[in-house]
N, C-alpha and C. Protein backbone atom coordinates (compact mmCIF):
# COMPACT_ATOMS: atom_id res chain seq x y z
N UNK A 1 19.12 6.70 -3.75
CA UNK A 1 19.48 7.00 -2.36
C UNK A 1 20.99 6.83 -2.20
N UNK A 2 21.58 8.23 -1.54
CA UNK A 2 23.20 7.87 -1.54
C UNK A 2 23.45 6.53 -0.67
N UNK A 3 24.62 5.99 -0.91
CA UNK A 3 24.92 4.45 0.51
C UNK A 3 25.07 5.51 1.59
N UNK A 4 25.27 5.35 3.08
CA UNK A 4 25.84 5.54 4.19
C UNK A 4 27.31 5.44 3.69
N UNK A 5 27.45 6.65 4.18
CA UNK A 5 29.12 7.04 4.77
C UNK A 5 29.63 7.05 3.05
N UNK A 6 29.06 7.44 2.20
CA UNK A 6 29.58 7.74 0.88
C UNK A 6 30.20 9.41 0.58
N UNK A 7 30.02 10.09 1.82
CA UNK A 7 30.50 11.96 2.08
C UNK A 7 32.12 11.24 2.53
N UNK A 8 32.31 10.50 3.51
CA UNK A 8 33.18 10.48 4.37
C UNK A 8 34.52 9.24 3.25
N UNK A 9 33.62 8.57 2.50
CA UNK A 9 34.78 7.95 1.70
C UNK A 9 34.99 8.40 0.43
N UNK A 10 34.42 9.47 -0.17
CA UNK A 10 34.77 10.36 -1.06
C UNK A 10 36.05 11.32 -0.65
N UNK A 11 35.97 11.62 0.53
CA UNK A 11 36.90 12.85 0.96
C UNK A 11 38.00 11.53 1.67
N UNK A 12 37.97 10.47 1.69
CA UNK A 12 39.42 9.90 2.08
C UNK A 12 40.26 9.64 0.49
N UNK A 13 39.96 9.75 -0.54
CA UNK A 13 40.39 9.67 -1.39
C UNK A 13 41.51 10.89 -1.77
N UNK A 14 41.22 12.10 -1.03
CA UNK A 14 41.76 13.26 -1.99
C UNK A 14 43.21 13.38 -0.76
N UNK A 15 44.04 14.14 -0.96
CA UNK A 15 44.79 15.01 0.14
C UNK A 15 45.30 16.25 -0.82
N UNK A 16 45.00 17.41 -0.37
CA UNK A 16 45.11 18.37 -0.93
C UNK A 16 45.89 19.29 -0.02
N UNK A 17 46.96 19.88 -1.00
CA UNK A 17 48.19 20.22 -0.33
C UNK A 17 48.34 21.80 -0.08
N UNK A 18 47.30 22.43 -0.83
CA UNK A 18 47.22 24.03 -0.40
C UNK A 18 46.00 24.67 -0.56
N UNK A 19 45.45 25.67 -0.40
CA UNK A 19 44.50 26.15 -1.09
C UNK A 19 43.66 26.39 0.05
N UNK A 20 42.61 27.26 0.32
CA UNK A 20 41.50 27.07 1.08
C UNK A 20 40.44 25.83 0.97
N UNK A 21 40.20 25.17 1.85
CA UNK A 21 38.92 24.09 1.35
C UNK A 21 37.93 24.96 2.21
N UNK A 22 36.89 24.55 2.25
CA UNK A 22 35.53 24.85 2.76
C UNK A 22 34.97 23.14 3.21
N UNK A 23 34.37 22.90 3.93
CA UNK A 23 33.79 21.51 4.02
C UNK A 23 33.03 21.52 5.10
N UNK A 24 31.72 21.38 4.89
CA UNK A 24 30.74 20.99 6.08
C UNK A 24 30.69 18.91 6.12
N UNK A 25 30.89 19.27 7.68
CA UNK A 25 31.09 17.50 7.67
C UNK A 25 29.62 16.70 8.04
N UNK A 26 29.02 17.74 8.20
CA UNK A 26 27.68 17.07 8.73
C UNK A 26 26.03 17.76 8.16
N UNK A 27 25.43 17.05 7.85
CA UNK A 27 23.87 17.61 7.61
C UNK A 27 23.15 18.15 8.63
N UNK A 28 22.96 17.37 9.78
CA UNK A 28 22.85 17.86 10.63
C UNK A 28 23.83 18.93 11.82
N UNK A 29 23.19 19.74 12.72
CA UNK A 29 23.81 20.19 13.17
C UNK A 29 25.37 20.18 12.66
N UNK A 30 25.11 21.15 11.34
CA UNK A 30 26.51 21.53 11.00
C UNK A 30 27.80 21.84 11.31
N UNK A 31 28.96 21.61 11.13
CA UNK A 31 30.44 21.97 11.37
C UNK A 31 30.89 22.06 9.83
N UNK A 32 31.51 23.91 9.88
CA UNK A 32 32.47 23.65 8.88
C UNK A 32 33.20 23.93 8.84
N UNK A 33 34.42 23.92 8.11
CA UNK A 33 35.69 24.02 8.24
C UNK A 33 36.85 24.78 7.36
N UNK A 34 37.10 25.19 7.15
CA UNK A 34 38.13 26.10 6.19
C UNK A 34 39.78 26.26 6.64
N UNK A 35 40.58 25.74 5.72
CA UNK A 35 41.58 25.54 5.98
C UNK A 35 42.80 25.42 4.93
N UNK A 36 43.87 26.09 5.15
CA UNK A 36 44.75 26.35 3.48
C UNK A 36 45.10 24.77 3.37
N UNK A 37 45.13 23.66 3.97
CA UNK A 37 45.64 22.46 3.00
C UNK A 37 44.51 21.21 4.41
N UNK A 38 44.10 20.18 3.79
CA UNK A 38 43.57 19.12 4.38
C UNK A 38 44.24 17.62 3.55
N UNK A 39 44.38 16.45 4.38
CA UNK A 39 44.87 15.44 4.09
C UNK A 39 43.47 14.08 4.83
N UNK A 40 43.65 13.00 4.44
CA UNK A 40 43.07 12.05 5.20
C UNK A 40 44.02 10.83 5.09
N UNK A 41 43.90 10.15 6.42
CA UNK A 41 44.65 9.09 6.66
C UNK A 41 43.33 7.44 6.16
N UNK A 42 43.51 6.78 5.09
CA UNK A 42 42.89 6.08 4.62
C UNK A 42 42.80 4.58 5.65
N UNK A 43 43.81 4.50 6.19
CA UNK A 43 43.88 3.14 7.37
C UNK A 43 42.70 3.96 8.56
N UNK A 44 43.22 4.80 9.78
CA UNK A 44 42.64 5.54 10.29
C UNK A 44 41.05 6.21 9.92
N UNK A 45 41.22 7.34 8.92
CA UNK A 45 40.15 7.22 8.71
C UNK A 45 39.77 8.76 9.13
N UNK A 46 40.97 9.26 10.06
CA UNK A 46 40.99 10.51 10.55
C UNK A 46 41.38 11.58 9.51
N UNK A 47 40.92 12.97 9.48
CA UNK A 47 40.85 13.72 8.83
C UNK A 47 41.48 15.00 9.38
N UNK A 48 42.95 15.63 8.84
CA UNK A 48 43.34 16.84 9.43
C UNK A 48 43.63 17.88 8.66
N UNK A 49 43.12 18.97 9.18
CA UNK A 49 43.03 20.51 8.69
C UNK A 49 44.28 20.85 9.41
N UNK A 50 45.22 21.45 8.26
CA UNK A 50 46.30 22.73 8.25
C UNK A 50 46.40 23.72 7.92
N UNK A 51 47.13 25.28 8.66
CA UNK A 51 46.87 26.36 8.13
C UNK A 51 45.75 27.11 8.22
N UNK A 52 45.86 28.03 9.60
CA UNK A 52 44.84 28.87 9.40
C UNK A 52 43.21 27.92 9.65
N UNK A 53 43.13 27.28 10.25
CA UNK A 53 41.64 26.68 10.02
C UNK A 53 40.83 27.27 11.06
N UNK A 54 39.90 27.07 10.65
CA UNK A 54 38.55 27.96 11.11
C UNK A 54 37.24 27.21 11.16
N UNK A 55 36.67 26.75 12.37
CA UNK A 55 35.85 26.01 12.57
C UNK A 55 34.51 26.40 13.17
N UNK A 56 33.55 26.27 12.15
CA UNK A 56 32.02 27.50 12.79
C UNK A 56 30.93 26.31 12.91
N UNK A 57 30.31 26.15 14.66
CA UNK A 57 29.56 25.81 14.36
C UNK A 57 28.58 26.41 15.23
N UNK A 58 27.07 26.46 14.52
CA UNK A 58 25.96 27.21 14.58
C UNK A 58 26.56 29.15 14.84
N UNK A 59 26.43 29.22 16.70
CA UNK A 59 27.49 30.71 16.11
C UNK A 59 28.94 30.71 16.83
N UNK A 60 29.66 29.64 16.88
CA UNK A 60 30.75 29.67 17.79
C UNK A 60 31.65 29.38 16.79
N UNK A 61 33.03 29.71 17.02
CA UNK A 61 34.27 29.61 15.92
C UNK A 61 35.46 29.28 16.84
N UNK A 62 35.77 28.61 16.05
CA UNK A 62 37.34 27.90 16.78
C UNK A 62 38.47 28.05 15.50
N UNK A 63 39.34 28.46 16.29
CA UNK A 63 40.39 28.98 15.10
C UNK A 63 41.57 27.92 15.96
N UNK A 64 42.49 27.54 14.93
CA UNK A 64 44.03 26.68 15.10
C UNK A 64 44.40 26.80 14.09
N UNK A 65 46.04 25.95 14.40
CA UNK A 65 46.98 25.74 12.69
C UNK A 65 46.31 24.28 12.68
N UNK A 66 46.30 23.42 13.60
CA UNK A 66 46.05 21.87 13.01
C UNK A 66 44.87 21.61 13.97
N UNK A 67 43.83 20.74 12.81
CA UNK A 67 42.47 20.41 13.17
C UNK A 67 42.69 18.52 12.80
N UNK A 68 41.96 18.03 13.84
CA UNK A 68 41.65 17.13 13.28
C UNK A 68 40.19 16.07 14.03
N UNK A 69 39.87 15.25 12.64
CA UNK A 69 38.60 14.23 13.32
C UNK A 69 38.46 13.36 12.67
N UNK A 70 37.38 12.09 12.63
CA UNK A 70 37.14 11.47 11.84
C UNK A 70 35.52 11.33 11.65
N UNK A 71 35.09 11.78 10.40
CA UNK A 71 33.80 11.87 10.25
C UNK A 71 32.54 11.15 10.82
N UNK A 72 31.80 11.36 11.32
CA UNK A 72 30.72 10.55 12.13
C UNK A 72 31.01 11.09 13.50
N UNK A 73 32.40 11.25 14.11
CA UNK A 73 32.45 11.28 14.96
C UNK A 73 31.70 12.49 16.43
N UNK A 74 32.01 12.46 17.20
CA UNK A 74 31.16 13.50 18.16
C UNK A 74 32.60 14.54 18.39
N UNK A 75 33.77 14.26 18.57
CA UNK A 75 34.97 14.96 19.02
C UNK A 75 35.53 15.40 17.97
N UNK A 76 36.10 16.92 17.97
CA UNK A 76 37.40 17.17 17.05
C UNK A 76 38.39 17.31 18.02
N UNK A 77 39.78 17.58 17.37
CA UNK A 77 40.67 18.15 18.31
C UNK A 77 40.96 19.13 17.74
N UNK A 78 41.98 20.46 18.44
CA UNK A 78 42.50 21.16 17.87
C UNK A 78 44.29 21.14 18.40
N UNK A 79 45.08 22.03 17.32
CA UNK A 79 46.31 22.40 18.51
C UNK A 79 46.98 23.38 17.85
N UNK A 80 47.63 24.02 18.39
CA UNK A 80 48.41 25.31 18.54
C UNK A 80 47.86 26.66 18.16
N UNK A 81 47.87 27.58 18.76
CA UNK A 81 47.44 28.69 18.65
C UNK A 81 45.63 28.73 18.46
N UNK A 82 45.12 28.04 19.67
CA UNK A 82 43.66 27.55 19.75
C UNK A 82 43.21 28.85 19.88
N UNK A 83 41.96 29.19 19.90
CA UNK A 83 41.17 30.26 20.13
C UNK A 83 39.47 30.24 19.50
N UNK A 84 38.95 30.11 20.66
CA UNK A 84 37.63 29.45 21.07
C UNK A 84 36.69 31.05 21.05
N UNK A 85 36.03 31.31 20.39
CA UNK A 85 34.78 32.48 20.73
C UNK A 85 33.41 32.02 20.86
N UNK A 86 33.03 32.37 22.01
CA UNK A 86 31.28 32.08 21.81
C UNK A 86 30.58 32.79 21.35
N UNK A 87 29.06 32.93 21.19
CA UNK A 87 28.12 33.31 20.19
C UNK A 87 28.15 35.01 21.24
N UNK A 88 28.24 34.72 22.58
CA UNK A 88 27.87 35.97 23.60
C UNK A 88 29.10 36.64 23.62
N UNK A 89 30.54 36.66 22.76
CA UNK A 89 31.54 37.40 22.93
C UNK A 89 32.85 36.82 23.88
N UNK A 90 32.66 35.81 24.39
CA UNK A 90 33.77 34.96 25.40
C UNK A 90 34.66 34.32 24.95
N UNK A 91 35.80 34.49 25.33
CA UNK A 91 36.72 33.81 24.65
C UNK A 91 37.88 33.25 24.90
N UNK A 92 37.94 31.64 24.26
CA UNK A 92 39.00 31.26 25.22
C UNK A 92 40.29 30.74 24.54
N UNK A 93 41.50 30.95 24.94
CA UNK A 93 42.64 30.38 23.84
C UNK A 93 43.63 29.05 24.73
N UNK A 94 44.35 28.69 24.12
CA UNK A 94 45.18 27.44 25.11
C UNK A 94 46.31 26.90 23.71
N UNK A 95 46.95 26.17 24.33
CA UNK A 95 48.07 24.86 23.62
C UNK A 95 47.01 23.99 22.43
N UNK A 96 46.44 23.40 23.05
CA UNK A 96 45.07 22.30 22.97
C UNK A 96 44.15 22.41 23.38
N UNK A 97 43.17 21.32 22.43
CA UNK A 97 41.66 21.37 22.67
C UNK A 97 40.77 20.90 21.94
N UNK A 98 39.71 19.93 22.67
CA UNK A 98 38.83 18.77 22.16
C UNK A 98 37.46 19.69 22.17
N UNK A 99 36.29 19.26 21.04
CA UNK A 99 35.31 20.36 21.41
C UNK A 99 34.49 19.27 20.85
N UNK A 100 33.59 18.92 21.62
CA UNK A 100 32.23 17.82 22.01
C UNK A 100 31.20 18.44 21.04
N UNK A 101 30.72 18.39 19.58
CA UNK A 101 29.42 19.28 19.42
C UNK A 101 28.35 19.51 19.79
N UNK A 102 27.69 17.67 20.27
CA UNK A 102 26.88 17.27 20.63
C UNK A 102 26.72 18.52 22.16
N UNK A 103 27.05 18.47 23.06
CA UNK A 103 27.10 19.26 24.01
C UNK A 103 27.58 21.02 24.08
N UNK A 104 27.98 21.10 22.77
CA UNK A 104 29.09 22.47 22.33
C UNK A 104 29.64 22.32 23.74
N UNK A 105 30.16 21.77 23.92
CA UNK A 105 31.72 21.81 25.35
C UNK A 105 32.92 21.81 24.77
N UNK A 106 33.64 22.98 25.32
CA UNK A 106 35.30 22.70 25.02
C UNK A 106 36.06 22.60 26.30
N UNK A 107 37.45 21.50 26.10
CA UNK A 107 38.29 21.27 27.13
C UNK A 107 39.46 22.37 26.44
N UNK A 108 40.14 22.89 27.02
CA UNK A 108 41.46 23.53 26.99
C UNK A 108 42.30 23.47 27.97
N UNK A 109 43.33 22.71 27.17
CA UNK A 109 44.51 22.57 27.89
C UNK A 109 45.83 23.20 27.67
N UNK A 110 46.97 23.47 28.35
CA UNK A 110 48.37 24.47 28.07
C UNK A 110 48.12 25.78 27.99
N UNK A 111 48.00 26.38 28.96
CA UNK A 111 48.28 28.02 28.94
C UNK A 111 46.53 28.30 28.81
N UNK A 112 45.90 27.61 28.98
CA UNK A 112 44.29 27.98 28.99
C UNK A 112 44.04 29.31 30.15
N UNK A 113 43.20 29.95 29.04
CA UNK A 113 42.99 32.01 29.44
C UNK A 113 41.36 31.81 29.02
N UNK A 114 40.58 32.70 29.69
CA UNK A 114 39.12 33.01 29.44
C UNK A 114 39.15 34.42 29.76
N UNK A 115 38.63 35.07 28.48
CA UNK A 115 38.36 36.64 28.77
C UNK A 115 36.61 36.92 28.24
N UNK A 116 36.02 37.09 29.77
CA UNK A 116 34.31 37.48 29.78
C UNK A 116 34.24 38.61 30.17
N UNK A 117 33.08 39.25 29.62
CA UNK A 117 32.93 40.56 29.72
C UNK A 117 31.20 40.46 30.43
N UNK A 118 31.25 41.24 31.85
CA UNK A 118 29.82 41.03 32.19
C UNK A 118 28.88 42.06 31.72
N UNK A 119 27.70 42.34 32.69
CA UNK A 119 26.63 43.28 31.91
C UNK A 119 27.03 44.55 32.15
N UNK A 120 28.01 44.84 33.27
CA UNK A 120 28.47 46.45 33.26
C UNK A 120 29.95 46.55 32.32
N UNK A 121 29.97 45.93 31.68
CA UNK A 121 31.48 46.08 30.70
C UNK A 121 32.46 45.76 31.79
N UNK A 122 32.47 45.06 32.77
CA UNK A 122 33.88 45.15 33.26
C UNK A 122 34.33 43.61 32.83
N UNK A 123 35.94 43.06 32.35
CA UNK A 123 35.76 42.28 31.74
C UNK A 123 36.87 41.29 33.20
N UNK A 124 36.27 39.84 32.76
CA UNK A 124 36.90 38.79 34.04
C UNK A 124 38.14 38.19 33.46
N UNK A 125 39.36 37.88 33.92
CA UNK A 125 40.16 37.12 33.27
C UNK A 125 40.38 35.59 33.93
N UNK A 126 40.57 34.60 33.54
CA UNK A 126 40.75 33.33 34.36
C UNK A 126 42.04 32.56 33.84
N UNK A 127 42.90 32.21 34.39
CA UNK A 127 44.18 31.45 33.62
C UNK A 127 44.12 30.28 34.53
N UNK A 128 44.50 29.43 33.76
CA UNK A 128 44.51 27.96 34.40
C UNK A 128 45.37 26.91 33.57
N UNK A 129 45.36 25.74 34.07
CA UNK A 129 46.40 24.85 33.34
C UNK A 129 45.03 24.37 32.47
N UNK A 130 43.78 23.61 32.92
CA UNK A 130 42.87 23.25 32.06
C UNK A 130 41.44 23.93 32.18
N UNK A 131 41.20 24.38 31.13
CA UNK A 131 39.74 25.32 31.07
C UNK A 131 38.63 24.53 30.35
N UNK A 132 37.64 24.04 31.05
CA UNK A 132 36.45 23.51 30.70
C UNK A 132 35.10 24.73 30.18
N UNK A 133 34.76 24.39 29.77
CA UNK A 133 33.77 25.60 28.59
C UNK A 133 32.33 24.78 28.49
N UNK A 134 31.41 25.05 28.92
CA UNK A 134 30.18 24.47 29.10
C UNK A 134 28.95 25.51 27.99
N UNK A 135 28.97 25.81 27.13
CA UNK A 135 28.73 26.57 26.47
C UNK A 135 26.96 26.81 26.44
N UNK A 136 26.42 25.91 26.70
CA UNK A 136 25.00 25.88 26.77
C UNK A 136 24.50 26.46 28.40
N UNK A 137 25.30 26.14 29.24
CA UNK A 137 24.80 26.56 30.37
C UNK A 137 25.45 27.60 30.91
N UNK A 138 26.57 28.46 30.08
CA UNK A 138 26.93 29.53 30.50
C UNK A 138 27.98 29.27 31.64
N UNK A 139 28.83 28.25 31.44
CA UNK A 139 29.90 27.54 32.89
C UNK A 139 30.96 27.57 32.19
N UNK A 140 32.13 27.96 32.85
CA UNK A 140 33.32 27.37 32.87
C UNK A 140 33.91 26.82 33.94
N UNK A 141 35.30 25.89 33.67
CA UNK A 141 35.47 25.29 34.80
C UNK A 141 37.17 25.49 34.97
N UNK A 142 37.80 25.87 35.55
CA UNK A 142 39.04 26.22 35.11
C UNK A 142 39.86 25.27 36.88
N UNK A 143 40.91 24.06 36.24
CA UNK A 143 41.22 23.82 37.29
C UNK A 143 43.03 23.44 37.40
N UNK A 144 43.89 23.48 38.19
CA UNK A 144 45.15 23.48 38.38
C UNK A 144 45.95 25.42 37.84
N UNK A 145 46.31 25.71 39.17
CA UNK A 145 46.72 26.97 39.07
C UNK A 145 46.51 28.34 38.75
N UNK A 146 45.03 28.18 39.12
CA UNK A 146 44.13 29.06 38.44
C UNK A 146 44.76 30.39 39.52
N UNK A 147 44.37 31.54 38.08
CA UNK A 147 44.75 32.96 38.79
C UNK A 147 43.14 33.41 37.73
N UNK A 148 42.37 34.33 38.87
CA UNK A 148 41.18 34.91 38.15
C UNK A 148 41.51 36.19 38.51
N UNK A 149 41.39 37.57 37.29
CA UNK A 149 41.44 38.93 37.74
C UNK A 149 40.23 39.79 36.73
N UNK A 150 40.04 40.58 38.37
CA UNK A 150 38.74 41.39 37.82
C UNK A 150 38.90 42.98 38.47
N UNK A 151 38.69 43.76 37.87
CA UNK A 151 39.11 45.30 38.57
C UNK A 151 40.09 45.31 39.55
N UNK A 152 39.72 45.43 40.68
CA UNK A 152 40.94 45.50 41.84
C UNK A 152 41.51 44.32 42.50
N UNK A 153 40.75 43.39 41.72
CA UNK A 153 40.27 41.69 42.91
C UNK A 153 41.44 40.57 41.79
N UNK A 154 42.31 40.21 43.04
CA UNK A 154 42.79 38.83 42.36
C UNK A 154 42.87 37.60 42.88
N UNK A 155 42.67 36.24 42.30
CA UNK A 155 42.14 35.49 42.68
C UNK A 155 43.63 34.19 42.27
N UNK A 156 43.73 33.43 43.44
CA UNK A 156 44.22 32.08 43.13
C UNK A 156 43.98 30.83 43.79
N UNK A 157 43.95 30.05 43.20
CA UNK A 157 43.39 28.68 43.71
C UNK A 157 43.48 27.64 43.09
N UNK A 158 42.89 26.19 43.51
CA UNK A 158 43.43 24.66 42.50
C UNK A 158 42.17 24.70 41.78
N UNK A 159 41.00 25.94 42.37
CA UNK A 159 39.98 25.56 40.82
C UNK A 159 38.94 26.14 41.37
N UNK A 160 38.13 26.65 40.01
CA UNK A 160 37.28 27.42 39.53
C UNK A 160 36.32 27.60 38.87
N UNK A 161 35.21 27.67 39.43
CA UNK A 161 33.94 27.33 38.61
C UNK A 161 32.78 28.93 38.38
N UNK A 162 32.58 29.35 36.98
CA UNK A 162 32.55 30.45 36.56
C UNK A 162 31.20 30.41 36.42
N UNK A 163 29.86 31.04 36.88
CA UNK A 163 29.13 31.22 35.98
C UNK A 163 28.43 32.60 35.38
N UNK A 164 28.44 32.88 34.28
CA UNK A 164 28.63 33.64 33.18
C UNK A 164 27.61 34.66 33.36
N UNK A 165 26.34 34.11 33.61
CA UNK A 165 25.02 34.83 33.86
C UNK A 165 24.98 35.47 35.23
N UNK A 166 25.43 34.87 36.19
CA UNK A 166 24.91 35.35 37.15
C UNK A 166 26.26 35.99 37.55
N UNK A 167 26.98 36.12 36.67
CA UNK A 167 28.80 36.57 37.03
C UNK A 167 29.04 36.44 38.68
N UNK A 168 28.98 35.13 39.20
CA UNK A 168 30.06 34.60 40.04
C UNK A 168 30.74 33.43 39.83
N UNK A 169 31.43 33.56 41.04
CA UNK A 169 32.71 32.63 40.84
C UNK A 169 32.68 31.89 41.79
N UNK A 170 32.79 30.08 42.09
CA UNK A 170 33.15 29.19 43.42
C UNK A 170 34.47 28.85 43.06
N UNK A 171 34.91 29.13 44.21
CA UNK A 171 36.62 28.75 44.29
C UNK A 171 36.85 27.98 45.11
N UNK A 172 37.55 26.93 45.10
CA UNK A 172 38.07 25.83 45.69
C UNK A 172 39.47 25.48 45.52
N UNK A 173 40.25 24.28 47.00
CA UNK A 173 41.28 24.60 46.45
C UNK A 173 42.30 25.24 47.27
N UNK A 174 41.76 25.69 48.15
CA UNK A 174 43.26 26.86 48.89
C UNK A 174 43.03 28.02 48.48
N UNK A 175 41.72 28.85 48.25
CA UNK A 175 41.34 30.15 47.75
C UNK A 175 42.29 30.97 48.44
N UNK A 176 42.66 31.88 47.40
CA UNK A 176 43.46 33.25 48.20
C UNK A 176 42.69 34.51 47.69
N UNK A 177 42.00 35.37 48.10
CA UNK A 177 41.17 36.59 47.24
C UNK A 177 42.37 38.00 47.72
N UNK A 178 42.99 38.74 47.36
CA UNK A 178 42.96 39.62 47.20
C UNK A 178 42.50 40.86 46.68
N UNK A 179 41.70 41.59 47.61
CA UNK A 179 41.57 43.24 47.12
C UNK A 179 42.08 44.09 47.38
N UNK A 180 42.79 44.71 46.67
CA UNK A 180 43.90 45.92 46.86
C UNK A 180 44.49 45.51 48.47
N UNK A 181 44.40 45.96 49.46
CA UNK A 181 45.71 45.39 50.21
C UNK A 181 45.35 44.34 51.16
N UNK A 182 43.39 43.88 50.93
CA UNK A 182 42.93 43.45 51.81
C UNK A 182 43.33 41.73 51.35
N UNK A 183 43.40 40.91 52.15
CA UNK A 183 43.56 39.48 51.73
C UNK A 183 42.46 38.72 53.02
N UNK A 184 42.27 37.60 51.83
CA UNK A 184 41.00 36.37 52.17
C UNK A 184 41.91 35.15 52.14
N UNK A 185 41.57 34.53 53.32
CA UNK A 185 41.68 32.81 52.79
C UNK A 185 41.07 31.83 53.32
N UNK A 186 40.79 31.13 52.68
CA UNK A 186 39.66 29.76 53.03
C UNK A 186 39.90 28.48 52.21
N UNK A 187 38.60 27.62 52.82
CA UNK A 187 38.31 26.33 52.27
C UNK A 187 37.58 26.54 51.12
N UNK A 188 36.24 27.33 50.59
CA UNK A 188 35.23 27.37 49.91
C UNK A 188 35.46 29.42 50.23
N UNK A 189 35.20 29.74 48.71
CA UNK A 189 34.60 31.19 48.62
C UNK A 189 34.00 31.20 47.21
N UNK A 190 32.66 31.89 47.27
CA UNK A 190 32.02 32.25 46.51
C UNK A 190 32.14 33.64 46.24
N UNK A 191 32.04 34.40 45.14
CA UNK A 191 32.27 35.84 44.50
C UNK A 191 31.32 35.84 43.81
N UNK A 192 30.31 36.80 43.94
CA UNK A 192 29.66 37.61 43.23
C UNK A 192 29.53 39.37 42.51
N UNK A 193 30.44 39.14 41.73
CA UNK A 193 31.16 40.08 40.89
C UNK A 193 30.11 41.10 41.13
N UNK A 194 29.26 41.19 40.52
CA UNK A 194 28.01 42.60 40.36
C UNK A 194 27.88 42.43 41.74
N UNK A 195 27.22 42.27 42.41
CA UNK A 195 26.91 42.62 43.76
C UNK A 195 28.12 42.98 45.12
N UNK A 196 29.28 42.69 44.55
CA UNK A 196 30.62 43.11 45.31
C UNK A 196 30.69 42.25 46.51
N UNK A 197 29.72 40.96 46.57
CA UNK A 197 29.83 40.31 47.69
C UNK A 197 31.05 38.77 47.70
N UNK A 198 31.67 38.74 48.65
CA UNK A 198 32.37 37.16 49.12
C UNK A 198 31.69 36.80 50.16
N UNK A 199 31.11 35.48 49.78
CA UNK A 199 30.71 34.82 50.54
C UNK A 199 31.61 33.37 51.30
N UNK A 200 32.07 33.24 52.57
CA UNK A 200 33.18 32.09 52.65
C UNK A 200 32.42 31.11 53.20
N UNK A 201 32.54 29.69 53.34
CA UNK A 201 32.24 28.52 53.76
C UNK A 201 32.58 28.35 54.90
N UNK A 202 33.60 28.41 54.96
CA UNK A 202 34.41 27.96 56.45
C UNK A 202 36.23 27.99 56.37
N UNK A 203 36.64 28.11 57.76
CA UNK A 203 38.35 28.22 57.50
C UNK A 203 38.32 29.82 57.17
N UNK A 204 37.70 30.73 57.71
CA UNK A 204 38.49 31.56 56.90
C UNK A 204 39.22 32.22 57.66
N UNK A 205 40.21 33.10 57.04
CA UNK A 205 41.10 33.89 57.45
C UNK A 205 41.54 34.95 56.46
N UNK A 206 41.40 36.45 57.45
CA UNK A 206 41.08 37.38 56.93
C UNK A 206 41.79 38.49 56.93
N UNK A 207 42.76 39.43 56.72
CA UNK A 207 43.44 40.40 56.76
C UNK A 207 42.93 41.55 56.30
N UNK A 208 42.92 42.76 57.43
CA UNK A 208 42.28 43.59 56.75
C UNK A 208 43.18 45.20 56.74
N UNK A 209 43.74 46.21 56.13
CA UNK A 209 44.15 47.17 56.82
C UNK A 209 43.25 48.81 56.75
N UNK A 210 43.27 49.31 57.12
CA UNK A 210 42.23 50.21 57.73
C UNK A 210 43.32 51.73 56.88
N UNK A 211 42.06 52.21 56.08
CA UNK A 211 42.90 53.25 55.11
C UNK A 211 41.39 54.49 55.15
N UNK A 212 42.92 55.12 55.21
CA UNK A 212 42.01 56.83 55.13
C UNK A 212 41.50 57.26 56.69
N UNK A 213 42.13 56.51 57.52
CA UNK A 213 42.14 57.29 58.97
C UNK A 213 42.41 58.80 59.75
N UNK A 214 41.90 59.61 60.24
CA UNK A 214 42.40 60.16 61.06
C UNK A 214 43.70 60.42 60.84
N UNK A 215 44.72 59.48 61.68
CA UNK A 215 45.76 59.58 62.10
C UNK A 215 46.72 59.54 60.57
N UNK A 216 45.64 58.98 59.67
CA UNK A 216 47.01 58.67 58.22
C UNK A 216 46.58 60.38 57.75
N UNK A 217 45.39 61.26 58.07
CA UNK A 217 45.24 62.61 57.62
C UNK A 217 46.29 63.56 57.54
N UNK A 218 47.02 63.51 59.15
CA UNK A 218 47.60 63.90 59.90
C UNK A 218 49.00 64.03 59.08
């Protein structure tokens, strides 16, 4: 019978300075990893992927230049040039980013972007300072400076909660909706993308201008 934790102190021994590795860190619910050079810190205990790494687990892939974790653990991190795909085609990139397996959740932080595509091909964009990724329940959460754009409709606010299936959106925050010249503003608005409906809470205020009149014929 191997001892416990005899995977994780085999691989603190090596640091390997180029090359592709391959390495699944876990038996269960797998993560693996591929990356042109990996090192381990023997005090620590932490383990970091450089170059190109590529992180698949079950069907989701996370791509960066620098990975890192320490075996057993539930968290990796990533950083620079992040880029997050889910199994349904969604995808999200940022500065940084921690990804929970246990839950498949990713946080993204710095320049965090989500590009979803719903069931009629039209695709949603969301930018925010931090993008939360709920991957099992089809959620994102996007909050500080969020701008969301979808066909004619643009969206800003302090935050944003996405869901994927039923393609709407709750905005909170100081919502501002623009459609082409019409403008929304409120406390609470809900968007339901396929059905073309806003629904507001309260506070609202509404601008509307009146096109294709009569008098504009003329």
């Amino acid at each position: 019978m191997r001892p416990a934790g005899l995977f994780s102190i085999a691989l603190l021994i090596f640091a390997v300075p180029a090359g592709s590795q391959e390495i699944s860190v876990s038996d269960k619910n797998p993560i693996t990893i591929t990356s042109d050079s990996w090192s381990a810190d023997n005090k620590t205990q932490i383990m970091t992927y450089s170059g190109n790494v590529l992180v698949t687990h079950q069907e989701d892939t996370l791509r960066a230049q620098k990975v890192s974790l320490k075996p057993g653990d539930d968290v990796l991190s990533a950083e620079k040039d992040v880029r997050f795909v889910e199994k349904n085609g969604s995808t999200v990139t940022g500065e940084r980013a921690k990804y929970i397996k246990s839950k498949r959740e990713l946080e993204v932080t710095g320049n965090a972007s989500l590009e979803t595509v719903g069931t009629e091909r039209i695709t949603t964009r969301v930018h925010s300072d931090t993008m939360r990724l709920q991957n099992g329940a089809g959620m994102a959460s996007a909050a500080g400076n969020v701008k969301v754009e979808r066909e004619d409709i643009t969206v800003r606010c302090g935050k944003a909660d996405l869901y994927q299936a039923e393609e709407k959106v709750i905005l909170e925050g100081a919502p501002f909706v623009k459609k082409q010249d019409d403008e929304f503003h409120g406390d609470i608005f809900t968007i339901y993308f396929k059905k073309r409906l806003l629904i507001a809470d309260s506070g609202v205020r509404a601008r509307f201008f009146v096109k294709n009149t009569e008098a504009e014929k003329k």
